[in-house]
Protein backbone atom coordinates (compact mmCIF):
# COMPACT_ATOMS: atom_id res chain seq x y z
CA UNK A 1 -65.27 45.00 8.08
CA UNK A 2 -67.74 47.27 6.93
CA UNK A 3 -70.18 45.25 5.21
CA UNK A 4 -71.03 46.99 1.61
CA UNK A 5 -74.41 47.28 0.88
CA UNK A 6 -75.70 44.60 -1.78
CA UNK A 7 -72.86 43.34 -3.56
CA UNK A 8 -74.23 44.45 -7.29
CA UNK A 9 -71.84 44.70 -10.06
CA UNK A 10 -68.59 43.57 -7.68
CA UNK A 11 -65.06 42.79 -9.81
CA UNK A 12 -62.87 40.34 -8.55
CA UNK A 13 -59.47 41.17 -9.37
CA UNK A 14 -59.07 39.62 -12.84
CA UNK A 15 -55.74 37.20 -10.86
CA UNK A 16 -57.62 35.85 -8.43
CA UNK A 17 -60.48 33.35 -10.45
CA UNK A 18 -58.27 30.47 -11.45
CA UNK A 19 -59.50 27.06 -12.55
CA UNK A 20 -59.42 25.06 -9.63
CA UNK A 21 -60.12 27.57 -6.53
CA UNK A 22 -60.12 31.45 -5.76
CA UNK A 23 -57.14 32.80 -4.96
CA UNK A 24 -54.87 35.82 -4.34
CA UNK A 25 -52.36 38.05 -2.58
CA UNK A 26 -54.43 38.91 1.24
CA UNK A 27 -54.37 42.96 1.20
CA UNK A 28 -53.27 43.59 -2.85
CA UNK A 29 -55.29 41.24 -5.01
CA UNK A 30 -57.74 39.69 -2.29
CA UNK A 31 -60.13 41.47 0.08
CA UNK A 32 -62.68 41.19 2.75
CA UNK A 33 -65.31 42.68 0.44
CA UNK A 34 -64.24 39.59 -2.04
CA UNK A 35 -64.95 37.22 0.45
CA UNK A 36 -68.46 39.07 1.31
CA UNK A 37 -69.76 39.23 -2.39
CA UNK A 38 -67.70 35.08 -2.85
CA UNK A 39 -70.69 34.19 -0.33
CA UNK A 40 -73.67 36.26 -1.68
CA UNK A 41 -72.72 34.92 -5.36
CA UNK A 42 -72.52 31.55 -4.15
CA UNK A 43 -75.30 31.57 -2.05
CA UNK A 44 -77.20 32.76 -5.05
CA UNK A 45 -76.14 29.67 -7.10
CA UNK A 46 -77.37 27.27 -4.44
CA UNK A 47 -80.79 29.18 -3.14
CA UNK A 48 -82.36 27.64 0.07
CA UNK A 49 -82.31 23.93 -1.01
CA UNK A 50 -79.64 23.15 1.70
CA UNK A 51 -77.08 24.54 4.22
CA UNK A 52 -73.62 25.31 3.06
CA UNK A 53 -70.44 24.12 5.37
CA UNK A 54 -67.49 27.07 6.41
CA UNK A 55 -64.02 26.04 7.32
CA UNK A 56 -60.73 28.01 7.47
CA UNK A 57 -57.35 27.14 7.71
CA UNK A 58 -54.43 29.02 10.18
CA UNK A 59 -53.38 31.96 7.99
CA UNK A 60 -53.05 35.57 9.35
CA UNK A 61 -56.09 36.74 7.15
CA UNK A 62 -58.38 33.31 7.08
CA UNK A 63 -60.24 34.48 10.24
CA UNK A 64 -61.19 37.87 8.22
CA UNK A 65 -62.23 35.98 4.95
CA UNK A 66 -64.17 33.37 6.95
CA UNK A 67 -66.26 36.04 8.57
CA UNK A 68 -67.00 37.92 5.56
CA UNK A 69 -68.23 34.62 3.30
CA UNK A 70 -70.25 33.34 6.08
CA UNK A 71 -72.04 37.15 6.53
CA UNK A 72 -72.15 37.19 2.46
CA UNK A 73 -73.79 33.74 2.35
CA UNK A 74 -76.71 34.37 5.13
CA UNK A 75 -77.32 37.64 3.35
CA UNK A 76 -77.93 35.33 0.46
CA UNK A 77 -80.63 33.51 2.85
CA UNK A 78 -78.55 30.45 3.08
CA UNK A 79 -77.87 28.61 6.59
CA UNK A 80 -74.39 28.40 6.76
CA UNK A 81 -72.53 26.03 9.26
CA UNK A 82 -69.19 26.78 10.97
CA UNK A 83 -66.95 24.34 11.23
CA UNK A 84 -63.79 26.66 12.13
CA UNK A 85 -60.45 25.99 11.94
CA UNK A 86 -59.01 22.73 10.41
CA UNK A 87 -57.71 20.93 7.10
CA UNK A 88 -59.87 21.55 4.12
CA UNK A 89 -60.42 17.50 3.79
CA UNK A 90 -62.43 18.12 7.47
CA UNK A 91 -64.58 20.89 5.05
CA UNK A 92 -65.17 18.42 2.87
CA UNK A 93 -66.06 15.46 5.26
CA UNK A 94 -68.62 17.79 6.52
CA UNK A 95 -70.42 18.47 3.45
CA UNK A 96 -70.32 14.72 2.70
CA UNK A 97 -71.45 13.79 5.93
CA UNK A 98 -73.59 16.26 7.98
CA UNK A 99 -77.43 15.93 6.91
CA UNK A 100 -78.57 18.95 4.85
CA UNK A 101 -75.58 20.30 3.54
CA UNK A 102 -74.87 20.51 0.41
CA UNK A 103 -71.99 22.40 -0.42
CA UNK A 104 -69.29 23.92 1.29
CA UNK A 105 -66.12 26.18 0.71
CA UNK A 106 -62.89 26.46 2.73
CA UNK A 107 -61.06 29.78 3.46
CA UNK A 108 -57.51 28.33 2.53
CA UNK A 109 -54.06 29.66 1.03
CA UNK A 110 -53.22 25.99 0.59
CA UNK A 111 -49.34 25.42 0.21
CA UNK A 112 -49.04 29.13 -0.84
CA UNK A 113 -46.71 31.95 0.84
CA UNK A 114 -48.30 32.97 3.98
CA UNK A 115 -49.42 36.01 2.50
CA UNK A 116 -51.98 34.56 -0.14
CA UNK A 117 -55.21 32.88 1.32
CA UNK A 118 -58.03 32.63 -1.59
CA UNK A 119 -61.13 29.80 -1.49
CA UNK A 120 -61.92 26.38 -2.29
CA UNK A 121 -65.22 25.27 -3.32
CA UNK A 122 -68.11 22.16 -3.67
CA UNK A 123 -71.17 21.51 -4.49
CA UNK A 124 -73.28 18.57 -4.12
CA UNK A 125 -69.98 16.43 -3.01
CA UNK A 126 -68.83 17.82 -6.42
CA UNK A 127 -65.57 20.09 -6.84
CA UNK A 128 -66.68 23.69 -8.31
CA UNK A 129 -64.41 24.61 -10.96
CA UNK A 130 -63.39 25.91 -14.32
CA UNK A 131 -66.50 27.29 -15.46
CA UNK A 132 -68.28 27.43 -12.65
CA UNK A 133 -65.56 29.72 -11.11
CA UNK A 134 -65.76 32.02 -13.94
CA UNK A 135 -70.07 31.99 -13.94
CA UNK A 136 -69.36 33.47 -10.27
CA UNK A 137 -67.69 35.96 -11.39
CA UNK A 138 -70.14 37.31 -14.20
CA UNK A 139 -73.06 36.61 -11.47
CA UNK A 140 -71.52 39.44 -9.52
CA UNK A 141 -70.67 41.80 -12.86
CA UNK A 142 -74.06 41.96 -14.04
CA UNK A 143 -76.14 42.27 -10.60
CA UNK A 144 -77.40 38.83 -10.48
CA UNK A 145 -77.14 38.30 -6.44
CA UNK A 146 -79.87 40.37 -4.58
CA UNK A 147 -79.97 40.43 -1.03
CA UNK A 148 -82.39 37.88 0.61
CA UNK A 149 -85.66 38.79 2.23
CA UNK A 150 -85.47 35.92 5.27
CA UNK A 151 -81.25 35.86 6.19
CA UNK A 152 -79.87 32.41 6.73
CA UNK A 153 -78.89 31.21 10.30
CA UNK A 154 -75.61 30.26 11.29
CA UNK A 155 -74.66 27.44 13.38
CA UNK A 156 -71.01 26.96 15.37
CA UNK A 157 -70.56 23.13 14.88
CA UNK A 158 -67.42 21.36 16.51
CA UNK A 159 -66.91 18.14 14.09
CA UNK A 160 -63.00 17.51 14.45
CA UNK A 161 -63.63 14.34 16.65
CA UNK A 162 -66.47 12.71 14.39
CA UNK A 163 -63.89 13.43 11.35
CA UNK A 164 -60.78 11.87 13.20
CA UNK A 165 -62.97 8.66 14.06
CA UNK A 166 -64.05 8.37 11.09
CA UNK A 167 -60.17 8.80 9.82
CA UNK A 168 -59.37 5.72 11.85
CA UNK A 169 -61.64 3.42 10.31
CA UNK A 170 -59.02 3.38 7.31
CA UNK A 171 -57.34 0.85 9.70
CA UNK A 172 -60.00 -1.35 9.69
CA UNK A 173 -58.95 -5.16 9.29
CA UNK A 174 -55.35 -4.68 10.00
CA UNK A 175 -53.44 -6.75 12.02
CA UNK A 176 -53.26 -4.76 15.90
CA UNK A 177 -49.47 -6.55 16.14
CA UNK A 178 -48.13 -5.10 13.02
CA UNK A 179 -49.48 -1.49 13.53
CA UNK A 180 -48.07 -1.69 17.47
CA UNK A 181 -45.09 -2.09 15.85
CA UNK A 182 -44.78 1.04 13.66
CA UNK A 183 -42.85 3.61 14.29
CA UNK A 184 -43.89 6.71 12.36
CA UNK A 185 -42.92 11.12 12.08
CA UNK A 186 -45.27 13.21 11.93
CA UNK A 187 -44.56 17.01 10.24
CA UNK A 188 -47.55 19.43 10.57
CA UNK A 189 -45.50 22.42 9.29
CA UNK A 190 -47.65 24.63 11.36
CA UNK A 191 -50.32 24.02 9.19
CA UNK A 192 -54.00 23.25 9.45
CA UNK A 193 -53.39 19.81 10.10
CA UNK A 194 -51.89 20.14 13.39
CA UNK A 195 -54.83 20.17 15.56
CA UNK A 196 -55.95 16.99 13.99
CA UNK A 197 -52.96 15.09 13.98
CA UNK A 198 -52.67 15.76 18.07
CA UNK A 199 -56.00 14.40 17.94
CA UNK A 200 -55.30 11.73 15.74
CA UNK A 201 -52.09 10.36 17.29
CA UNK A 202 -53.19 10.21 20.66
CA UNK A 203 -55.55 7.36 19.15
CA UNK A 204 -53.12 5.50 16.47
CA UNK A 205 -51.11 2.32 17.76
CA UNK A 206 -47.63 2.41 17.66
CA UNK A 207 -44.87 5.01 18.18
CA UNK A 208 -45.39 8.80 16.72
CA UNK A 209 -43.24 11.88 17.06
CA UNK A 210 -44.96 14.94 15.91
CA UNK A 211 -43.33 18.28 14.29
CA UNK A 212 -44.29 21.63 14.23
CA UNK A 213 -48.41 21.28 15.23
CA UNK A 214 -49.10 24.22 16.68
CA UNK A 215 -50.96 26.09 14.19
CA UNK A 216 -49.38 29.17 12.87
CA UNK A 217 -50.07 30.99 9.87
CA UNK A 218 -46.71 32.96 9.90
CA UNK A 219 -45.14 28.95 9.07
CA UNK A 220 -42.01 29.67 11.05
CA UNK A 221 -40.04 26.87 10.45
CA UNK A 222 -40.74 25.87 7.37
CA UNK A 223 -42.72 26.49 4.38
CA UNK A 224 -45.60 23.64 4.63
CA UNK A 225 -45.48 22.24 0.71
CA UNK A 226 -44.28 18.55 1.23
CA UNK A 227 -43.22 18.74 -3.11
CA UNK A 228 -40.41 20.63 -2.47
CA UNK A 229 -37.24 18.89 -1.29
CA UNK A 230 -36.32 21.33 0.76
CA UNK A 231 -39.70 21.36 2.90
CA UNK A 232 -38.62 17.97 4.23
CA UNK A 233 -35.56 18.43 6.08
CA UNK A 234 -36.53 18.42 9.63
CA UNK A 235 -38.79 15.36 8.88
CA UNK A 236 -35.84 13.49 7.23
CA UNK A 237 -33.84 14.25 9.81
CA UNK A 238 -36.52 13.10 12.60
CA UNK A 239 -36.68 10.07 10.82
CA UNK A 240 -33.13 9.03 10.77
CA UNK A 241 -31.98 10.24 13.59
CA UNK A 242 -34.88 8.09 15.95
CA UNK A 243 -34.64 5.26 13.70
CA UNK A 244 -38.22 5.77 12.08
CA UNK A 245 -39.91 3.43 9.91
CA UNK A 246 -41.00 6.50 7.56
CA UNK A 247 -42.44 9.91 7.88
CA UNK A 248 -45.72 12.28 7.03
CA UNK A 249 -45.65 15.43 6.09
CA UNK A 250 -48.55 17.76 4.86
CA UNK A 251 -49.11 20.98 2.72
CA UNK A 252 -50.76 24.00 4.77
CA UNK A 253 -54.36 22.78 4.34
CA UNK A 254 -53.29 19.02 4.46
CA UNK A 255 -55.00 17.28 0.89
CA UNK A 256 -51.40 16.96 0.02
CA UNK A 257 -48.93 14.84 1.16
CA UNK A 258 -45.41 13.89 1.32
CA UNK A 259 -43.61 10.44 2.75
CA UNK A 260 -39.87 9.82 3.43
CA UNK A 261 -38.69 6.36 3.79
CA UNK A 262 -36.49 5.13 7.04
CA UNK A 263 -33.38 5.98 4.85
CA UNK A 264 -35.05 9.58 4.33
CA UNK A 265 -35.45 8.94 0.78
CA UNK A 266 -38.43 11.01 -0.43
CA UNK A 267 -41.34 8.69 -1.98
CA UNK A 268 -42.48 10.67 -5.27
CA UNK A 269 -46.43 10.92 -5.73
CA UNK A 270 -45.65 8.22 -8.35
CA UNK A 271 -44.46 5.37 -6.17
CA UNK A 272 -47.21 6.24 -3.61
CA UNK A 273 -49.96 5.88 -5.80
CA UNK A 274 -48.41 2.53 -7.02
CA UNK A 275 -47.97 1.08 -3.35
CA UNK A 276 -51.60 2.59 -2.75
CA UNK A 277 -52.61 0.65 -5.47
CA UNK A 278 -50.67 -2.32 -4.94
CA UNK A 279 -53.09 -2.53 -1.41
CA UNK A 280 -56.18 -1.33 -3.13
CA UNK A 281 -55.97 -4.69 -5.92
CA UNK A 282 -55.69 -6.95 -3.44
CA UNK A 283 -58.68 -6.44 -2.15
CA UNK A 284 -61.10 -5.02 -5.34
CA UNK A 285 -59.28 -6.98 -8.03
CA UNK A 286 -59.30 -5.26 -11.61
CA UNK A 287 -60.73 -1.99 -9.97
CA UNK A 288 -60.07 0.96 -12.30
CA UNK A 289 -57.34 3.87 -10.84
CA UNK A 290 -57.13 7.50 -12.20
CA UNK A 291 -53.60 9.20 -12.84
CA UNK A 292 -53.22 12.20 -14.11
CA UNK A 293 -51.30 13.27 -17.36
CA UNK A 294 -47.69 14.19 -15.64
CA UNK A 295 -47.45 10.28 -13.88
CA UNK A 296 -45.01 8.14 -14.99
CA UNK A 297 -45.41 5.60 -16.90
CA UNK A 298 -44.36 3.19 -14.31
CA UNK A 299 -47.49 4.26 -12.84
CA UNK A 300 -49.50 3.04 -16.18
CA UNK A 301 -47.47 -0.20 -16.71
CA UNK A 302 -47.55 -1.17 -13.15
CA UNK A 303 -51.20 -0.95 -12.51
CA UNK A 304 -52.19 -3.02 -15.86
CA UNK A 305 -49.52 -5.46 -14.42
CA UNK A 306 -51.06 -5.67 -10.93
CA UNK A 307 -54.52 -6.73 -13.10
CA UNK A 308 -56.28 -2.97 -12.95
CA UNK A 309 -57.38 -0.89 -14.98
CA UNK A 310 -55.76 2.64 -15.26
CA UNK A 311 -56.78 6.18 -17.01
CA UNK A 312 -54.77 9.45 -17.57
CA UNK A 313 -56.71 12.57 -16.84
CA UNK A 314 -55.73 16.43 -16.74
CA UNK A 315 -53.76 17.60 -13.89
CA UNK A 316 -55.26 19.39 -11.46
CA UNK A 317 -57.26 17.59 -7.95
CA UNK A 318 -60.70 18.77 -9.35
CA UNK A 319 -60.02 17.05 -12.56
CA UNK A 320 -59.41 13.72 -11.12
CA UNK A 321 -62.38 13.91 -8.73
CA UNK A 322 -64.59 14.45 -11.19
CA UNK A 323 -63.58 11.45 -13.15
CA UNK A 324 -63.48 9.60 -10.12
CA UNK A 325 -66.97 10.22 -10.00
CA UNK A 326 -67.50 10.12 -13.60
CA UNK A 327 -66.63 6.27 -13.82
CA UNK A 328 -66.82 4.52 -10.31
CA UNK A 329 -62.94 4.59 -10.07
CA UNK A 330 -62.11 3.39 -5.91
CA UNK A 331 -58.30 5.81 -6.93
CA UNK A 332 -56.72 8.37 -8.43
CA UNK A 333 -53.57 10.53 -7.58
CA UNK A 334 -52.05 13.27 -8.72
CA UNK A 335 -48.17 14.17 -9.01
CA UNK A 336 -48.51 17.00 -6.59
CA UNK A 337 -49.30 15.09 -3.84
CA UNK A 338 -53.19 14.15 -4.02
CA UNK A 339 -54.36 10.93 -3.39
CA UNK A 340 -58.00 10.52 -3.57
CA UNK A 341 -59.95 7.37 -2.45
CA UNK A 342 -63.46 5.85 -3.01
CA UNK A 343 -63.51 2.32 -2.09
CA UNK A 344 -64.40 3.06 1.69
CA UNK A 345 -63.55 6.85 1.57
CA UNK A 346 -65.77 9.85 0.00
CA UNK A 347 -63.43 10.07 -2.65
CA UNK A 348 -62.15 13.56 -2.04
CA UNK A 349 -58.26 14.55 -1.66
CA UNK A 350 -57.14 14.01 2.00
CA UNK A 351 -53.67 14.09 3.56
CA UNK A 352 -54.63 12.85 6.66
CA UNK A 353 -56.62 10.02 5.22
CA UNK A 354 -53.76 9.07 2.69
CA UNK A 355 -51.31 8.88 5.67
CA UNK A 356 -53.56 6.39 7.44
CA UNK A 357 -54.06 4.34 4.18
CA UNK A 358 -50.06 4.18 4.09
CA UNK A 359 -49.95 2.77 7.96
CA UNK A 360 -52.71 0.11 6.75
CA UNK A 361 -50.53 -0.68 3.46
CA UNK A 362 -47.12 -1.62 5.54
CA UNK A 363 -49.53 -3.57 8.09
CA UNK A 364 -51.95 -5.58 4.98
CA UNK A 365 -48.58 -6.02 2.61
CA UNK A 366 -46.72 -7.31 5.31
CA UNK A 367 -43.33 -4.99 3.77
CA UNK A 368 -42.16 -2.05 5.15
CA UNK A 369 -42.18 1.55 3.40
CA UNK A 370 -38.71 1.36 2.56
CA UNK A 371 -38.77 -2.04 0.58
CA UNK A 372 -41.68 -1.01 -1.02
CA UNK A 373 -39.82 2.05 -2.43
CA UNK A 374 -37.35 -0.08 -3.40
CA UNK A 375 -39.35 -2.54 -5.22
CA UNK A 376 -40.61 0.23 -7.79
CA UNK A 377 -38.92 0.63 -10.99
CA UNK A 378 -36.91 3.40 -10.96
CA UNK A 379 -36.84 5.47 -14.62
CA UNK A 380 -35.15 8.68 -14.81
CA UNK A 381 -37.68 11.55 -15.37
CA UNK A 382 -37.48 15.41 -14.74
CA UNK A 383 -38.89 17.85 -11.57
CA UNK A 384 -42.34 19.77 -12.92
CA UNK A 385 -40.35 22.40 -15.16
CA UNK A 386 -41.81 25.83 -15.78
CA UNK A 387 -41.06 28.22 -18.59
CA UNK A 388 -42.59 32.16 -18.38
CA UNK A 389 -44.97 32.54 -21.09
CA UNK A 390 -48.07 35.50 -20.95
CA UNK A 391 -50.92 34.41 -19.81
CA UNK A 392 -52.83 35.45 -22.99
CA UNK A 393 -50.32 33.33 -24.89
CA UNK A 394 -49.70 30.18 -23.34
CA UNK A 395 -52.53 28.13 -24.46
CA UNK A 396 -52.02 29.42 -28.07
CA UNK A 397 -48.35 28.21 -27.86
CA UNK A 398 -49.65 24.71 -26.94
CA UNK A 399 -51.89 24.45 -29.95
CA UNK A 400 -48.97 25.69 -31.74
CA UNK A 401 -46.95 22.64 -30.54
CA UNK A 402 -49.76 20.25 -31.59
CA UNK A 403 -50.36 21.69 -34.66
CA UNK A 404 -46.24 21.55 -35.56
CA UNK A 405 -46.54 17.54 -34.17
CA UNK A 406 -49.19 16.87 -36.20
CA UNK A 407 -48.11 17.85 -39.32
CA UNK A 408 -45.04 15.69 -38.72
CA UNK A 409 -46.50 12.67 -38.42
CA UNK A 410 -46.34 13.09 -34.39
CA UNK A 411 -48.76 10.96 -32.45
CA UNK A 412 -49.51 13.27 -29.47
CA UNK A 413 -52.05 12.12 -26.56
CA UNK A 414 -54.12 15.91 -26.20
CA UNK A 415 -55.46 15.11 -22.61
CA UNK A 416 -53.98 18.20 -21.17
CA UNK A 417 -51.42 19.62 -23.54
CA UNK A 418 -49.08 17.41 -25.61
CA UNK A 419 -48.09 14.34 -24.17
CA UNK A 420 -45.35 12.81 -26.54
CA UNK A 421 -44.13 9.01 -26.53
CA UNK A 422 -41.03 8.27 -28.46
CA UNK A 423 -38.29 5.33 -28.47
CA UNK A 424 -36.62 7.40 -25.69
CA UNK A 425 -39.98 7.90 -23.12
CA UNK A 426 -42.08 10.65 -23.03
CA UNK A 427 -42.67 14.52 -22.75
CA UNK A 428 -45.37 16.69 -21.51
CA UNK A 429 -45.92 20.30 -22.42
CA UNK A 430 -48.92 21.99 -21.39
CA UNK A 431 -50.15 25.18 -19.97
CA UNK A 432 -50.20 26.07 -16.42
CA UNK A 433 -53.89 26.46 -14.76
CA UNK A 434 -52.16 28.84 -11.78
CA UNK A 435 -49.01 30.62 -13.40
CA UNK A 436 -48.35 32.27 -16.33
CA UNK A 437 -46.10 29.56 -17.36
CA UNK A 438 -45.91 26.34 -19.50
CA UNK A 439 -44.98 23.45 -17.64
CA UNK A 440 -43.06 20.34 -19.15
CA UNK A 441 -42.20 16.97 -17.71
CA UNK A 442 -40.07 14.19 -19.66
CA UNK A 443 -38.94 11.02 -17.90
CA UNK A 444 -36.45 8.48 -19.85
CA UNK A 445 -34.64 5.16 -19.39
CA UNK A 446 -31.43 6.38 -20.17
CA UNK A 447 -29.66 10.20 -19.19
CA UNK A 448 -28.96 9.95 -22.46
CA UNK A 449 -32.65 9.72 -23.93
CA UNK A 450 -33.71 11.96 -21.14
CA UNK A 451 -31.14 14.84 -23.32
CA UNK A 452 -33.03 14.15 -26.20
CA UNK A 453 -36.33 14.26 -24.71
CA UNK A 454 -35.56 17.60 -22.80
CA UNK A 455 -33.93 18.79 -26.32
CA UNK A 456 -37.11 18.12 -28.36
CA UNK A 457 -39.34 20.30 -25.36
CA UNK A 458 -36.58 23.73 -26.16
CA UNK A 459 -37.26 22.89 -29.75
CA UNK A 460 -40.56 23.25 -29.31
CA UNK A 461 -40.29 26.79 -27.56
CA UNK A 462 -38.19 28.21 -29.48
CA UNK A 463 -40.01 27.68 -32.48
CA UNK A 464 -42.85 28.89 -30.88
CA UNK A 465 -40.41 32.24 -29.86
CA UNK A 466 -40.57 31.45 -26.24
CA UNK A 467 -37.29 32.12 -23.98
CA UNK A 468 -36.48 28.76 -22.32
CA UNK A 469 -35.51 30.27 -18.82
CA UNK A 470 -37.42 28.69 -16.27
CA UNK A 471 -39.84 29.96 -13.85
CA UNK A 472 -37.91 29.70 -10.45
């Protein structure tokens, strides 16, 4: 790269600032010079109180991006440590952990097409979003980044064995006989996580067979998002096929992930969080757990049941850390596939860490995965549907919703969107923080009242004139 001279008055492409991370199309949307002027913006934000932690995952285009934002933030004058390739949990874990630094971003497409790659960012153990995304981008528009006089040091720092230690610690107190016992697939899609898992594995008790670790950001097997069904064959198959107690699989920068059960029955984020949970209880009785806004409601009524205390909170990771934070809740999860944990964690999404907290809930509940699925009420609810709507417009038709539900009488919980309870269950419609989409979500006792609730959501879009073809 040819590094520009100060990065005054730079323009992200107006895509690529979203509300949880940077992100874009690698070549079209995203560039070198966006990573550069990324790292002299933040840099700027943070001055010289600390050193700021680099990471990357395996894409085709994270080794460019990393070098840029690490040349952009020591032109800022900050001291920047390397950390180099791995999952953006192990980016994390060193900003939490190393002394000194006190923010950190990862170079990461996430579960993405291999062709995106974009950046995820925190400060002070703190995600950096929403508005602080956007203030990054009008620090750059107006010239607010000047070059530094003294430019910050950078340091090559290896810390993938102090983070998988620490990982194992999550087993801490469980019996030695029942984890000897487990027999467990692993799926690194070709993702980030691989090198860790290797790592990881060769340390676990019990019986592991690994998929697809070697890193590459091509993902030529499969596409490494454990949400989507079809993502999970090869484990499912693994897992039957060898007799398995359950399998792990992880998105491509491994904060998410997905379980199948011995049966190769895919655990939704909904039961996980319950069986994580169920664990959690036992041991901090009437602790307080964060779900976000599309969770079922078996999620609600089965925490309250198991004596804790639960909350709904926007979707989106960055959302539920900071109200993690916010009120001293030890969990939260997400419907995507993030689990985040605070009791003896930093409570920050991690895949890897969620994985071992599943091995240490079969072990401490004495059940295995599969029973546990079973025991959870099943209702009958929808995927995450998406309907096209302009990005200009999409937030306008969900105050147009409210507004129509509230002059009928409607009681409507305004979390994130409109979150409607009726005799039938509930629906969610609310606007999309990555897409220029709504998204909707309904989940019934009946297939019956699940019609009706699904019926009410088209009403509602095509009296706000929006086509109700979905988003594939």
């Amino acid at each position: 790269m040819t590094k520009p001279t100060p990065a005054l008055n730079h323009r992200f492409d107006s895509s690529i600032l979203r509300e949880y991370d940077i992100r874009g199309i690698f070549g079209k949307t995203l560039f070198e010079e966006d990573a550069y002027a990324l790292g002299r913006a933040f840099g700027s934000v943070i001055g010289n109180t600390g050193a700021i932690a680099v990471g990357r995952d395996g894409r085709i285009s994270s080794p460019v991006l990393e070098t840029a934002l690490v040349e952009g933030l020591a032109d800022a004058g900050v001291n920047v440590i390397r950390i180099g390739l791995g999952p953006t949990p192990m980016l994390y874990f060193a900003e939490a952990s190393i002394p000194k630094v006190n923010g950190g971003i990862q170079v990461t497409g996430s579960h993405n097409p291999a062709d995106h790659n974009g950046f995820k960012l925190v400060l002070a153990g703190a995600p950096f979003f929403g508005a602080d995304i956007i203030r990054i981008g009008s620090i750059l528009a107006t010239g607010g980044c000047p070059r530094a006089d003294i430019r910050g040091r950078i340091e090559n720092r290896n810390i993938l064995p102090t983070y998988v230690n620490r990982l194992l610690e999550g087993l801490a107190g469980c019996d030695r006989c029942s984890l000897d016992r487990l027999r467990i697939g692993w799926d690194a899609g070709n993702g980030a996580a691989g090198p860790a898992l290797e790592r990881l594995l060769s340390q676990l008790p019990g019986e592991h067979h690994l998929l697809f670790s070697e890193v590459d950001g091509r993902f030529p097997n499969h596409h490494p998002d454990p949400t989507i069904d079809a993502n999970l064959a090869d484990l499912r198959e693994l897992v039957v096929a060898k007799n398995l107690d359950f399998g792990l699989a992880f998105d491509g920068d491994a904060d998410r992930i997905g379980v199948v059960d011995s049966l190769g029955r895919v655990l939704d984020a909904d039961r996980l969080l319950l069986i994580f949970a169920r664990d959690l209880l036992l041991r901090h009785p009437g602790t307080s757990v964060i779900a976000d806004v599309k969770a079922s409601r078996t999620v609600f009524d089965g925490v309250r049941a198991m004596g804790g205390r639960v909350e709904m909170a926007p979707a989106g990771h960055s959302h539920i850390k900071a109200r993690m934070k916010r009120t001293g809740a030890l969990l939260g999860g997400e419907t995507s596939g993030h689990f985040f944990f605070a009791d003896d964690w930093f409570g920050f999404d991690d895949g890897l860490y969620a994985a071992i907290r599943i091995i240490a809930a079969a072990a401490r509940l004495g059940s295995s995965i599969t029973a546990l699925h079973d025991a959870t009420p099943a209702l009958i609810s929808t995927p995450e549907l998406r309907f096209p709507a302009d990005e200009a417009h999409k937030f306008a038709v969900v105050e147009d919703v409210v507004r129509r539900l509230t002059e009928a009488g409607v009681q409507v919980e305004l979390i994130d969107g409109a979150r409607v309870d009726t005799p039938d269950g509930w629906w969610l419609l609310r606007a999309s923080n990555t897409q220029a989409a709504l998204t909707a979500r309904a989940e019934s006792d009946t297939p019956e009242g699940l019609l009706r609730l699904l019926a009410q959501i088209d009403d509602q879009l095509a009296a706000s004139g929006l086509s109700r073809m979905m988003v594939e």
